[in-house]
PDB file of N, CA and C in Angstrom:
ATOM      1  N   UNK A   1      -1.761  36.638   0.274  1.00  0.00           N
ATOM      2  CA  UNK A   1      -3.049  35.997   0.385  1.00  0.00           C
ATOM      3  C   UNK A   1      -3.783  36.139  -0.938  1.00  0.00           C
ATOM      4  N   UNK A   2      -4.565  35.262  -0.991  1.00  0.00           N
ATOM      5  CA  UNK A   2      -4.855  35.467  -2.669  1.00  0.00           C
ATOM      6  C   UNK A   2      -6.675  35.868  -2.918  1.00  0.00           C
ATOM      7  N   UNK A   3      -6.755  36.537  -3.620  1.00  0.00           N
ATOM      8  CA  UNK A   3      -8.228  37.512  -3.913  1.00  0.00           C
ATOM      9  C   UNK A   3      -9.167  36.338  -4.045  1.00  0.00           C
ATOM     10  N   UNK A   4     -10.619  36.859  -2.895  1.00  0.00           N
ATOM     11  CA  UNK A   4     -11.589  36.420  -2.856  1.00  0.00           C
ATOM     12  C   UNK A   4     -12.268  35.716  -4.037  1.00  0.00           C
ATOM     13  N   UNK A   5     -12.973  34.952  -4.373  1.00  0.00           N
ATOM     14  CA  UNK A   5     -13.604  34.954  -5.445  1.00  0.00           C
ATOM     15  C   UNK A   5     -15.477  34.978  -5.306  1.00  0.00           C
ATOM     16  N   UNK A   6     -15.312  35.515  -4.155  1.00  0.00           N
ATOM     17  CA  UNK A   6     -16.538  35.712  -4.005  1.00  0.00           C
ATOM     18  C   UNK A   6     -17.469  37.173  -4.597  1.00  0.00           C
ATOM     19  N   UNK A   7     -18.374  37.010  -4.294  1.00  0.00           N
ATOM     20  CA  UNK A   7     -19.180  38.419  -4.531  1.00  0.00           C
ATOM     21  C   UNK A   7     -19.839  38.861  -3.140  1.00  0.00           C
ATOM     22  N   UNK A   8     -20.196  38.490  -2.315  1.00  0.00           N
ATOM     23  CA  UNK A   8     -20.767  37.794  -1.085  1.00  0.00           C
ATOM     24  C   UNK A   8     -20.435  39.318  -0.657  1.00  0.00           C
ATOM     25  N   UNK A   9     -21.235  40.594  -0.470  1.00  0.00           N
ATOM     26  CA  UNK A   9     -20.652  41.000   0.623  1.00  0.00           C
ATOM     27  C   UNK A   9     -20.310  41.252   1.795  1.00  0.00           C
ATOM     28  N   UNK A  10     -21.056  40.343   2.775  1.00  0.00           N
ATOM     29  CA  UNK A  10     -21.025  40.378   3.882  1.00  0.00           C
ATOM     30  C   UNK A  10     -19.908  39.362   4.064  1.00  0.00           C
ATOM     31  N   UNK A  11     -19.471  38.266   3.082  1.00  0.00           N
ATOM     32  CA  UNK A  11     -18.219  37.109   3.151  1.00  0.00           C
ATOM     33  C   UNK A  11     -16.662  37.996   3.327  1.00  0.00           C
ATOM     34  N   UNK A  12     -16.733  39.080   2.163  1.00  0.00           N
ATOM     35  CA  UNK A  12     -15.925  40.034   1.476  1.00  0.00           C
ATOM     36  C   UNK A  12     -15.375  40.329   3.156  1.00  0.00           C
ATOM     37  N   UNK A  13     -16.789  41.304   3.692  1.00  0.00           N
ATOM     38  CA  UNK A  13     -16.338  42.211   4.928  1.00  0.00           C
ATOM     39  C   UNK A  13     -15.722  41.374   5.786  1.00  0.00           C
ATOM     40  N   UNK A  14     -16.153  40.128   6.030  1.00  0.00           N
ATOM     41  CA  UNK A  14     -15.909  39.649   7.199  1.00  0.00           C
ATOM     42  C   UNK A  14     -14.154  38.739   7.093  1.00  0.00           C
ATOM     43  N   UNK A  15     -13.839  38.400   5.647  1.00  0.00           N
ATOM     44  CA  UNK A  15     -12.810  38.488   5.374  1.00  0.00           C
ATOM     45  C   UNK A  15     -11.489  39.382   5.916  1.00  0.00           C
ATOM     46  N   UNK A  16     -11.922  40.242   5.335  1.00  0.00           N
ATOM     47  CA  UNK A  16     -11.061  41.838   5.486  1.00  0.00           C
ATOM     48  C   UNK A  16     -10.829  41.913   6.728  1.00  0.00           C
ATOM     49  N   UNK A  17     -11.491  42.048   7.875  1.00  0.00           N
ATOM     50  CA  UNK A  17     -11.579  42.323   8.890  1.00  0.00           C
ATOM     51  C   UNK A  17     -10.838  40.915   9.629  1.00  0.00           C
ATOM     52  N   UNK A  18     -11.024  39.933   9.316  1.00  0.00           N
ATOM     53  CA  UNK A  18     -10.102  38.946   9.855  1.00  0.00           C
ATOM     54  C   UNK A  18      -8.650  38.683   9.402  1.00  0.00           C
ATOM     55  N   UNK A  19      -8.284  39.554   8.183  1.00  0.00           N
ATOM     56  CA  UNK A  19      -6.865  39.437   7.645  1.00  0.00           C
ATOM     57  C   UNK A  19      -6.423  40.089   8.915  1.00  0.00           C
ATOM     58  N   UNK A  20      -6.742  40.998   9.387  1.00  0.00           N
ATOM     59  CA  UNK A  20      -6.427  42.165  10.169  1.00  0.00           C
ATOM     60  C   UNK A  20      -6.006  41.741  11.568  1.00  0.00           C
ATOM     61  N   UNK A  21      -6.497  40.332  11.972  1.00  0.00           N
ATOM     62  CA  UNK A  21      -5.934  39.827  13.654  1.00  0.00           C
ATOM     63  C   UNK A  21      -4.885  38.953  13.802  1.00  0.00           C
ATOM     64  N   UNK A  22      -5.205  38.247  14.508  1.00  0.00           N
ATOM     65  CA  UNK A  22      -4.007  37.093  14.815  1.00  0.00           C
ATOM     66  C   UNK A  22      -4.231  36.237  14.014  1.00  0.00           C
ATOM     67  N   UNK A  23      -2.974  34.945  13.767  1.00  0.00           N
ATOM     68  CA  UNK A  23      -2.719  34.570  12.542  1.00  0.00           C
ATOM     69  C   UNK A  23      -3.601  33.250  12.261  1.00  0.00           C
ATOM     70  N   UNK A  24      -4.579  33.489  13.358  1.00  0.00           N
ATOM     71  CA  UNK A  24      -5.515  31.826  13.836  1.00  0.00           C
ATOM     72  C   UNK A  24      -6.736  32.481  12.944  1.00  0.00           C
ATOM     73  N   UNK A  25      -6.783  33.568  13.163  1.00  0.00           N
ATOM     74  CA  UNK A  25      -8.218  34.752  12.185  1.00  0.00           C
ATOM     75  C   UNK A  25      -7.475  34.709  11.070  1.00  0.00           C
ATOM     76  N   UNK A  26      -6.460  34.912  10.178  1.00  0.00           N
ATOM     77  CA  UNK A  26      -5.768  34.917   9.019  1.00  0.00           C
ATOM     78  C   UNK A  26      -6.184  33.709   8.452  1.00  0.00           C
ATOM     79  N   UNK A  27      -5.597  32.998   9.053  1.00  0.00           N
ATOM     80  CA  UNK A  27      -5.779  31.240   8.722  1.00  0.00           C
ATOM     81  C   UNK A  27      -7.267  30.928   8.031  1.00  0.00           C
ATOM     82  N   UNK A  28      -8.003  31.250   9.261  1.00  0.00           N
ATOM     83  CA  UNK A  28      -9.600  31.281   8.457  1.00  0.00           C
ATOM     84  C   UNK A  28     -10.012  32.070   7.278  1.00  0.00           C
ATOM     85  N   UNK A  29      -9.478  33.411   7.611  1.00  0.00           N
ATOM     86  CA  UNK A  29      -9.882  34.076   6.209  1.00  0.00           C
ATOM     87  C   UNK A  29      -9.338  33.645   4.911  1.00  0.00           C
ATOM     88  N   UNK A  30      -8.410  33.063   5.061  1.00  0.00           N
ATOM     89  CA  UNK A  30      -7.726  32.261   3.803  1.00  0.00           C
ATOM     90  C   UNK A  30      -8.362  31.273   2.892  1.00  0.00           C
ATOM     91  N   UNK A  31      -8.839  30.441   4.382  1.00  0.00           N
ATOM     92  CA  UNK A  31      -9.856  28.848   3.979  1.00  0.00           C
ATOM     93  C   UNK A  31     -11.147  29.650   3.791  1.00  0.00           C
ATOM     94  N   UNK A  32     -11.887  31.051   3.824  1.00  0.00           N
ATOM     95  CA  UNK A  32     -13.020  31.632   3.182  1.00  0.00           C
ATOM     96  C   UNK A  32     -12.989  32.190   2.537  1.00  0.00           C
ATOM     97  N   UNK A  33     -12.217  32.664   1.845  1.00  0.00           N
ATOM     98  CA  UNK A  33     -11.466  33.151   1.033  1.00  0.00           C
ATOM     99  C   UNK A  33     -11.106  32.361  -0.782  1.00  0.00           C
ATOM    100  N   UNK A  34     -11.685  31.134  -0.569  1.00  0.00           N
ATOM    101  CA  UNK A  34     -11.526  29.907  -1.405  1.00  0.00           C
ATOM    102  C   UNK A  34     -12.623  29.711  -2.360  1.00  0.00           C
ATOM    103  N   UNK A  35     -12.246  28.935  -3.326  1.00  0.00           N
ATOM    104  CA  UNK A  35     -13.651  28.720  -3.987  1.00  0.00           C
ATOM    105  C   UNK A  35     -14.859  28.098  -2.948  1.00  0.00           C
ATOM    106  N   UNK A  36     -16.169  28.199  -3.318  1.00  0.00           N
ATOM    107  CA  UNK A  36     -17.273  27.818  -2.837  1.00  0.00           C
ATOM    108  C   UNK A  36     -17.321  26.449  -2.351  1.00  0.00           C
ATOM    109  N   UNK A  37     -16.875  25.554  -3.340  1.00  0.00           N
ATOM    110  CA  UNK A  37     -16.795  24.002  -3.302  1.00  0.00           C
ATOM    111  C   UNK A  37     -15.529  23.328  -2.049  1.00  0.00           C
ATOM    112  N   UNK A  38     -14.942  24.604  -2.369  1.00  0.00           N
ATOM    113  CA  UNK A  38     -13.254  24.473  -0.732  1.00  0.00           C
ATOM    114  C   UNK A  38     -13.970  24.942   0.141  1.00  0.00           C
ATOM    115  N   UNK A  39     -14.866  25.359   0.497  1.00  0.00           N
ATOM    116  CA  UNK A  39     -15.314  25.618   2.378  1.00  0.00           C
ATOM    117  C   UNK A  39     -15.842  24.709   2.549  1.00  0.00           C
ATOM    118  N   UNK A  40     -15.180  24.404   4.330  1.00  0.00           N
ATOM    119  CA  UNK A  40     -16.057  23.236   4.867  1.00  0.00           C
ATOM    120  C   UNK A  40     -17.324  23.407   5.156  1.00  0.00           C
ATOM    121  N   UNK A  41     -18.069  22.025   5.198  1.00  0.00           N
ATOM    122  CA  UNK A  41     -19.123  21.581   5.253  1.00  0.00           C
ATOM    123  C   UNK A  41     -19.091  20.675   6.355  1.00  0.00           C
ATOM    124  N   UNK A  42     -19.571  20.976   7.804  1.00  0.00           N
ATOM    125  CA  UNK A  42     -19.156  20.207   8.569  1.00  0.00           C
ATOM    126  C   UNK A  42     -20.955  19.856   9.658  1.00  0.00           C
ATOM    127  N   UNK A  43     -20.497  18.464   9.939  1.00  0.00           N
ATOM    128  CA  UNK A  43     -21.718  17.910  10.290  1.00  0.00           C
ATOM    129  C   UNK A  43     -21.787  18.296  11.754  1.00  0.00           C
ATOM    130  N   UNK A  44     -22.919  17.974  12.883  1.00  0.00           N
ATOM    131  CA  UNK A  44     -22.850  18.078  14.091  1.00  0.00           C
ATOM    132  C   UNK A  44     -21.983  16.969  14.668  1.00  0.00           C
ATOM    133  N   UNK A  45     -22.416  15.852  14.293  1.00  0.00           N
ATOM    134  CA  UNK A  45     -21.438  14.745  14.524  1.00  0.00           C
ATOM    135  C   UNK A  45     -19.892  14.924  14.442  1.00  0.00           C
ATOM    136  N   UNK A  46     -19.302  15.697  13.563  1.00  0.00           N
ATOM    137  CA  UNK A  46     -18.015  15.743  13.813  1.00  0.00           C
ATOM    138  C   UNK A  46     -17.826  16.809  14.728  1.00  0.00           C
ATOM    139  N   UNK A  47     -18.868  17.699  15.196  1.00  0.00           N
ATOM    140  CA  UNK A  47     -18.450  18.588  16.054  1.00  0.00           C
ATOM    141  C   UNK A  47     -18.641  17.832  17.709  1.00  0.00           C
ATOM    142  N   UNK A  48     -19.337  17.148  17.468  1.00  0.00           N
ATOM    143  CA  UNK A  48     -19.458  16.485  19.106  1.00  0.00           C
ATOM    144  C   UNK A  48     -18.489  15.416  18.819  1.00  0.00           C
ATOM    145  N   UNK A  49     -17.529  15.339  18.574  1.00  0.00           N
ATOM    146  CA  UNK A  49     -16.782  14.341  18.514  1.00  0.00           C
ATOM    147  C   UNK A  49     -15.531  14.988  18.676  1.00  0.00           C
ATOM    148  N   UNK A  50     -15.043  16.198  18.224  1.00  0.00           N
ATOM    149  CA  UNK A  50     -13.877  16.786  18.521  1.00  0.00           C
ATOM    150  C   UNK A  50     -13.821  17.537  19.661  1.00  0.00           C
ATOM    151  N   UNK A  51     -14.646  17.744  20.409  1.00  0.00           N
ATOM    152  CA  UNK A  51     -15.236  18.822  21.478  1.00  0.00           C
ATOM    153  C   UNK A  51     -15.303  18.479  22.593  1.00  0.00           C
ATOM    154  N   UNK A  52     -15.299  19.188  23.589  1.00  0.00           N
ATOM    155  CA  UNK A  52     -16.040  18.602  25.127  1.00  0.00           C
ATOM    156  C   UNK A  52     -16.532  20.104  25.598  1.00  0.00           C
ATOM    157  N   UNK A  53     -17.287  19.798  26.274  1.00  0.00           N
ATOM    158  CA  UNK A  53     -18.599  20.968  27.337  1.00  0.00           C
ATOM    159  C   UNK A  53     -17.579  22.054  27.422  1.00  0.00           C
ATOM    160  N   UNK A  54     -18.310  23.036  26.352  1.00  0.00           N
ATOM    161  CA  UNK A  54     -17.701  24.382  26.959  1.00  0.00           C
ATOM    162  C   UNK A  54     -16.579  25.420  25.923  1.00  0.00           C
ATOM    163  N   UNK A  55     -16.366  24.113  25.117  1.00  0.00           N
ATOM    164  CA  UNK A  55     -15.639  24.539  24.157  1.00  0.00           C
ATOM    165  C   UNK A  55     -15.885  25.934  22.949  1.00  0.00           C
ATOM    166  N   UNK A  56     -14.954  26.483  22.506  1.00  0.00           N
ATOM    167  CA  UNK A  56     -15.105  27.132  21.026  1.00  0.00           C
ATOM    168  C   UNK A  56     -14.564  26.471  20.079  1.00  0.00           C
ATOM    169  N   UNK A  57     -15.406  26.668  18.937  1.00  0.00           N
ATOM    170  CA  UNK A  57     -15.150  25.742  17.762  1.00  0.00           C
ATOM    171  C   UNK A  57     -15.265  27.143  16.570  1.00  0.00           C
ATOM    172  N   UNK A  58     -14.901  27.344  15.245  1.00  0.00           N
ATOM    173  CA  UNK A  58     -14.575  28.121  13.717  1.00  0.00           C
ATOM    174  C   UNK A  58     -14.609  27.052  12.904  1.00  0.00           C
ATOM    175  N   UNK A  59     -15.767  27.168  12.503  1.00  0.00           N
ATOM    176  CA  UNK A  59     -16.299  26.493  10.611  1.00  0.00           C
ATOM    177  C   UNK A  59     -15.727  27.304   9.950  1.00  0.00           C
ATOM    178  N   UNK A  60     -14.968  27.107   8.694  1.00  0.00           N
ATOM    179  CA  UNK A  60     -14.892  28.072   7.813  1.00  0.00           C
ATOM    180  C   UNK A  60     -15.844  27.741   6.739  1.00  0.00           C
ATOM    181  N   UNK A  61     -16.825  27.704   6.776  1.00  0.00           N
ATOM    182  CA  UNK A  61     -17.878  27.316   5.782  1.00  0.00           C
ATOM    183  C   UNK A  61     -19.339  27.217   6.559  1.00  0.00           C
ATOM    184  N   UNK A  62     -20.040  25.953   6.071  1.00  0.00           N
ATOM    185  CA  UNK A  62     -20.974  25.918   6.642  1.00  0.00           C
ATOM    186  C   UNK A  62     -21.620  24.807   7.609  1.00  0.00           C
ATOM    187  N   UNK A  63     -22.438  24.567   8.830  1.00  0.00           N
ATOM    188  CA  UNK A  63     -22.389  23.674  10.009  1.00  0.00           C
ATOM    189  C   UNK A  63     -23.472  23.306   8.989  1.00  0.00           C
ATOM    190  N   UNK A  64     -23.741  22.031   9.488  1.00  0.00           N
ATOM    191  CA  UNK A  64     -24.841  20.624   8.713  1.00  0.00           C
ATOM    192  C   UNK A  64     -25.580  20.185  10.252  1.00  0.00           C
ATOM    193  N   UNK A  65     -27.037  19.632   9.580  1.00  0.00           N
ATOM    194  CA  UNK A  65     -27.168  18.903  11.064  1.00  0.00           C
ATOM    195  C   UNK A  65     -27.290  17.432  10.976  1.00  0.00           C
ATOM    196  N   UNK A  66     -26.780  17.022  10.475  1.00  0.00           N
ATOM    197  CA  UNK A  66     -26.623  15.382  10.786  1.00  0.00           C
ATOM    198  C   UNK A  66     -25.972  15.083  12.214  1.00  0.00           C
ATOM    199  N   UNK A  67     -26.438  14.282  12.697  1.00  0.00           N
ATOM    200  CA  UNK A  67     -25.708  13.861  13.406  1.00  0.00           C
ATOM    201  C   UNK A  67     -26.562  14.022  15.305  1.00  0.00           C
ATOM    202  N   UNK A  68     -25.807  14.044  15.934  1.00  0.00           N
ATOM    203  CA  UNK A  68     -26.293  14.561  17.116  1.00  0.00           C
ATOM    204  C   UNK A  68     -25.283  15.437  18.125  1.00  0.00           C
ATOM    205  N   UNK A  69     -25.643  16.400  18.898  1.00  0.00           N
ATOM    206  CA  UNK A  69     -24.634  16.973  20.146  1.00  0.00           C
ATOM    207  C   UNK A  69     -25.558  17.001  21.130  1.00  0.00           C
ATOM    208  N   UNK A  70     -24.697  16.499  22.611  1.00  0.00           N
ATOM    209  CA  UNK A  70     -25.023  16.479  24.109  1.00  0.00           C
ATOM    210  C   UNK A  70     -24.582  17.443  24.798  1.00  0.00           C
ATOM    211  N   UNK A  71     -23.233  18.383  24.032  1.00  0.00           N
ATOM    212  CA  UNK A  71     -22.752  18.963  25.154  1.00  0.00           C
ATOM    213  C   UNK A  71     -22.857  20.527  24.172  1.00  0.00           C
ATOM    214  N   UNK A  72     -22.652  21.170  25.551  1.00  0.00           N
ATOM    215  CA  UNK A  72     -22.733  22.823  25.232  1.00  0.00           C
ATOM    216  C   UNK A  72     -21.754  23.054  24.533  1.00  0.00           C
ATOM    217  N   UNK A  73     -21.503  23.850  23.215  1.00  0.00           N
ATOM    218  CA  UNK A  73     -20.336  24.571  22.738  1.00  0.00           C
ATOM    219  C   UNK A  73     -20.962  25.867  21.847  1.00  0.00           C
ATOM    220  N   UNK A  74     -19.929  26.252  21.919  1.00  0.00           N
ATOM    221  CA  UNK A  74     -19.752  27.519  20.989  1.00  0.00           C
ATOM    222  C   UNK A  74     -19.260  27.459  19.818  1.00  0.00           C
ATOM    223  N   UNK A  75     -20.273  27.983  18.542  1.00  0.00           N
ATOM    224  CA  UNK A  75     -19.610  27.059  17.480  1.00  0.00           C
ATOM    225  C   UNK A  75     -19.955  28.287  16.050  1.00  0.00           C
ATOM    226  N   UNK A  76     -19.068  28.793  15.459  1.00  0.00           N
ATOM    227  CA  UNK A  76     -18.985  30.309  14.894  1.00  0.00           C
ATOM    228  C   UNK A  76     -18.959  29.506  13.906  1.00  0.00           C
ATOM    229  N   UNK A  77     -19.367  29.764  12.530  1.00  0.00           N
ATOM    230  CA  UNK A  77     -19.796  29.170  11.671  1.00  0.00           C
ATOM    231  C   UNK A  77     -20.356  30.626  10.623  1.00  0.00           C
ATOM    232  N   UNK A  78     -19.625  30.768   9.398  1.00  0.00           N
ATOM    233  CA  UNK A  78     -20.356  31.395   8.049  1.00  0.00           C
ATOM    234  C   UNK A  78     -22.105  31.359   7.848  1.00  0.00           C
ATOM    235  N   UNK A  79     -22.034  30.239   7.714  1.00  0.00           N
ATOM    236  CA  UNK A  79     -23.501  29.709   7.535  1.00  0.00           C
ATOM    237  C   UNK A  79     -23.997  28.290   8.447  1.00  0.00           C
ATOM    238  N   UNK A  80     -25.133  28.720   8.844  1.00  0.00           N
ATOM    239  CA  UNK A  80     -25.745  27.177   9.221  1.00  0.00           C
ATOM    240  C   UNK A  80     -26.952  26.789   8.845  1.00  0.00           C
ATOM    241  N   UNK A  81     -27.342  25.247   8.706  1.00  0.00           N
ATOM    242  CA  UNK A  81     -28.554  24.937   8.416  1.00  0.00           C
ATOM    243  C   UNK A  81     -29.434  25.323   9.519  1.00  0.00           C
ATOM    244  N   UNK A  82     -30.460  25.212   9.547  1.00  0.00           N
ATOM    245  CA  UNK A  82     -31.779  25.354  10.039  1.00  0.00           C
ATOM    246  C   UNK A  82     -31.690  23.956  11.341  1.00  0.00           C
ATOM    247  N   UNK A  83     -31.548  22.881  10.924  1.00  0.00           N
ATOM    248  CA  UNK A  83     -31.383  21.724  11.977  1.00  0.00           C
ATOM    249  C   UNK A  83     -30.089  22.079  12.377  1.00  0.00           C
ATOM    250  N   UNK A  84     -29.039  22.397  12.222  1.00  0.00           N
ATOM    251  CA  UNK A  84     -28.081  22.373  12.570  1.00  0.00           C
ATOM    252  C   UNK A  84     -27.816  23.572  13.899  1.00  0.00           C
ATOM    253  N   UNK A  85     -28.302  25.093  13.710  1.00  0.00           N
ATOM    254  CA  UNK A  85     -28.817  25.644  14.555  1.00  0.00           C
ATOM    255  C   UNK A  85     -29.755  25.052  16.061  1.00  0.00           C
ATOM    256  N   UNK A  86     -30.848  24.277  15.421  1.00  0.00           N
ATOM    257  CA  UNK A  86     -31.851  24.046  16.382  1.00  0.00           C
ATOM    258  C   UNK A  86     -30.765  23.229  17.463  1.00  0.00           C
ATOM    259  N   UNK A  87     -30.248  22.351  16.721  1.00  0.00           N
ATOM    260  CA  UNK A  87     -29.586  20.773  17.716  1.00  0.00           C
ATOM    261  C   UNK A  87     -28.750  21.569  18.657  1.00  0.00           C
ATOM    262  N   UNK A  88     -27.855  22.735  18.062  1.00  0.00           N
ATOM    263  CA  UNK A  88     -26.615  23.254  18.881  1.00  0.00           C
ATOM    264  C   UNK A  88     -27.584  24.249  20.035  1.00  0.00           C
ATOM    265  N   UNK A  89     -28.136  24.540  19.554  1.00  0.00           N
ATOM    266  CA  UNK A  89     -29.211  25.341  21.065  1.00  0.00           C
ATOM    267  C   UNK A  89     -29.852  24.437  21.934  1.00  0.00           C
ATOM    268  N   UNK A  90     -29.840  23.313  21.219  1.00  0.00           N
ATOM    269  CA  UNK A  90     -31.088  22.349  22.302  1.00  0.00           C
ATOM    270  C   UNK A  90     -29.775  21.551  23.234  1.00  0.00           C
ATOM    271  N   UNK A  91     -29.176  21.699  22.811  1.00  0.00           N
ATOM    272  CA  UNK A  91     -27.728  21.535  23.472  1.00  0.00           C
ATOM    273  C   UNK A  91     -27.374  22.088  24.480  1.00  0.00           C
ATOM    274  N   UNK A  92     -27.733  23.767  24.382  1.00  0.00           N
ATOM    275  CA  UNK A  92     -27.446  24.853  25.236  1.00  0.00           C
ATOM    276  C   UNK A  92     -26.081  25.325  24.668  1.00  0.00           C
ATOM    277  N   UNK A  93     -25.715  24.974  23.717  1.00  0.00           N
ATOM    278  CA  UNK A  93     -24.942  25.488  23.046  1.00  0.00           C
ATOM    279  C   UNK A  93     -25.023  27.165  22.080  1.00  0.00           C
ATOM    280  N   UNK A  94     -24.163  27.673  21.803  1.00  0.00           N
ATOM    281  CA  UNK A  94     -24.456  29.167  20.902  1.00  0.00           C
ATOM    282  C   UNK A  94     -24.074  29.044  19.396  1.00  0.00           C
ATOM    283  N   UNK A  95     -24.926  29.520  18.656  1.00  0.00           N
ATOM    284  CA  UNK A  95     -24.800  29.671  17.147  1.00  0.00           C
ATOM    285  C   UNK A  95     -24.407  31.170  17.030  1.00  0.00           C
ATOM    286  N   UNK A  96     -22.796  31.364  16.646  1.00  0.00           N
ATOM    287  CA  UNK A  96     -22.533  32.996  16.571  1.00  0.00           C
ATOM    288  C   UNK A  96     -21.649  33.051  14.929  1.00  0.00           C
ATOM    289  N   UNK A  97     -21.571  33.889  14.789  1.00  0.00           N
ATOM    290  CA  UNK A  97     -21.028  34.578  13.154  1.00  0.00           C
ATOM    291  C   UNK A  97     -19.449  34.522  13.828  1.00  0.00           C
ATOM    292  N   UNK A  98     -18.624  34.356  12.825  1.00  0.00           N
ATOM    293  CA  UNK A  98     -17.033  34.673  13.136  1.00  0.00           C
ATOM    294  C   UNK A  98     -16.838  35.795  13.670  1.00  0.00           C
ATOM    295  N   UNK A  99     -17.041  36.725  13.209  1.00  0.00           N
ATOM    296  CA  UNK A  99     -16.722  38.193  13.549  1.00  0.00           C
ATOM    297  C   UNK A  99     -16.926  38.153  14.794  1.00  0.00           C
ATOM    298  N   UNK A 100     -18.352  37.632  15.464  1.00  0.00           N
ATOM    299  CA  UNK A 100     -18.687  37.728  16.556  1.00  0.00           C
ATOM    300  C   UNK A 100     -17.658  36.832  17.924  1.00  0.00           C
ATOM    301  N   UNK A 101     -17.062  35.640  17.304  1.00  0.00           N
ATOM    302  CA  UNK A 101     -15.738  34.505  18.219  1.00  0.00           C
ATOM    303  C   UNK A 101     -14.918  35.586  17.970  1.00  0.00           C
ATOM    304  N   UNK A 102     -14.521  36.177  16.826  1.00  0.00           N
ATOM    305  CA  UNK A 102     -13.133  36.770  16.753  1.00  0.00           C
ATOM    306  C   UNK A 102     -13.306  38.398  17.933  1.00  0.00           C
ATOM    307  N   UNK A 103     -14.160  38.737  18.121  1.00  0.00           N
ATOM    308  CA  UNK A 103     -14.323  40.061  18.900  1.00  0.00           C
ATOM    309  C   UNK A 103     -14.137  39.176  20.565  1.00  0.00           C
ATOM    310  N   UNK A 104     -15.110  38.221  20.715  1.00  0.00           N
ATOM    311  CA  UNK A 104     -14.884  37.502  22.053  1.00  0.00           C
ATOM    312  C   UNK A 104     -13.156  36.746  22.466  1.00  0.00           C
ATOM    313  N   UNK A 105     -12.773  36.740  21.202  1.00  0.00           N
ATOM    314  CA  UNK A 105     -11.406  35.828  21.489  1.00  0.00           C
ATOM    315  C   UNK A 105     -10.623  36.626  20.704  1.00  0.00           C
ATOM    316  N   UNK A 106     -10.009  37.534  20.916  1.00  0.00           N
ATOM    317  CA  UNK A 106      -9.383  38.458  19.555  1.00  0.00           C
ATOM    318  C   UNK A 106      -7.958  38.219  19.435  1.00  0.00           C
ATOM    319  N   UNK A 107      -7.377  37.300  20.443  1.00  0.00           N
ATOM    320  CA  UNK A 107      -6.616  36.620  20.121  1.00  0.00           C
ATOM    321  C   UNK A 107      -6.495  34.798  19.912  1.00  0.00           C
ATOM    322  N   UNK A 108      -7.643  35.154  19.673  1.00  0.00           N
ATOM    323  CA  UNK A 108      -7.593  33.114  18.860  1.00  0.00           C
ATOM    324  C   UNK A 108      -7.244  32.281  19.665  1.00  0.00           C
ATOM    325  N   UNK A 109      -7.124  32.440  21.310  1.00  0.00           N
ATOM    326  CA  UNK A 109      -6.724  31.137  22.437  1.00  0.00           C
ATOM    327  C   UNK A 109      -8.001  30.310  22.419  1.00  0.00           C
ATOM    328  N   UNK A 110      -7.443  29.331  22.155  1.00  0.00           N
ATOM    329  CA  UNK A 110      -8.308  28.049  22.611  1.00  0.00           C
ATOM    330  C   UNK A 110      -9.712  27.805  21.634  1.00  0.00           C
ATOM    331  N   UNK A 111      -9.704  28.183  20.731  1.00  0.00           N
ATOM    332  CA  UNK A 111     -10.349  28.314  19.344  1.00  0.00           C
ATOM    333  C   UNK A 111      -9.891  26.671  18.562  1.00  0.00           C
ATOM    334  N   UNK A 112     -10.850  25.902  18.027  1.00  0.00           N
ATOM    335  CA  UNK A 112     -10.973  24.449  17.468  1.00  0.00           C
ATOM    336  C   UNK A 112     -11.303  25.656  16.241  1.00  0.00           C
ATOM    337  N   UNK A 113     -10.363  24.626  14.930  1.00  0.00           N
ATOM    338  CA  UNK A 113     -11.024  25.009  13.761  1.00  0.00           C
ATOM    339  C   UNK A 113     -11.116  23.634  13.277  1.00  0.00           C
ATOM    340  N   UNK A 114     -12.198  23.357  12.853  1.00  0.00           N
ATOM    341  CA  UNK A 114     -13.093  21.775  12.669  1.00  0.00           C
ATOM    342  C   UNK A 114     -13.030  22.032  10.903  1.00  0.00           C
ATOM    343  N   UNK A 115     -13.095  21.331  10.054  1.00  0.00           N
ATOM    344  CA  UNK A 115     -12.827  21.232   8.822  1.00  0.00           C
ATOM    345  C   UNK A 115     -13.213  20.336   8.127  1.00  0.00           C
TER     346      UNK A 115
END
């Protein structure tokens, strides 16, 4: 796997700690693990579009709020905007940190990684 280029340390930790699980948590730490300009940037719109009620979803980067969502999901995400947060709650949906999907799912079943 090839060295961070971040400084980030809370990116760093949360890295480390995902080399460490199943190979669906590897996978991600890899794609965060990347230059700045390589993490996704992903809109709400593509998340209500790959999804249905109920789902888990892994940004490896950061959620955007363009767009719109109707249905509830769970959606773990590095960073999120400010609209992008609001829409996924008004949804009834959850805004959680990776670390936090990877402790709930610690083996990576049924985990969307959106890109």
């Amino acid at each position: 796997m090839k060295k961070s280029k971040s400084t980030n340390p809370t990116l760093l930790e949360a890295i480390e700690e995902l080399k460490k699980n199943a190979p669906i948590w590897r996978s991600l730490a890899e794609r965060l693990a990347g230059a700045s300009s390589a993490k996704a940037q992903v809109n709400i719109s593509r998340i209500a579009r790959y999804t249905k009620k109920g789902d888990a979803v892994a940004v490896p980067g950061k959620v955007l709020g363009t767009g719109r969502i109707t249905h509830p999901v769970t959606v773990a995400a590095f960073n999120f905007s400010k609209q992008a947060r609001e829409k996924i709650t008004a949804a009834d949906g959850k805004c959680v940190s990776i670390r936090d999907l990877m402790k709930k799912f610690p083996k990576g079943t049924n985990i969307k990684i959106i890109k």
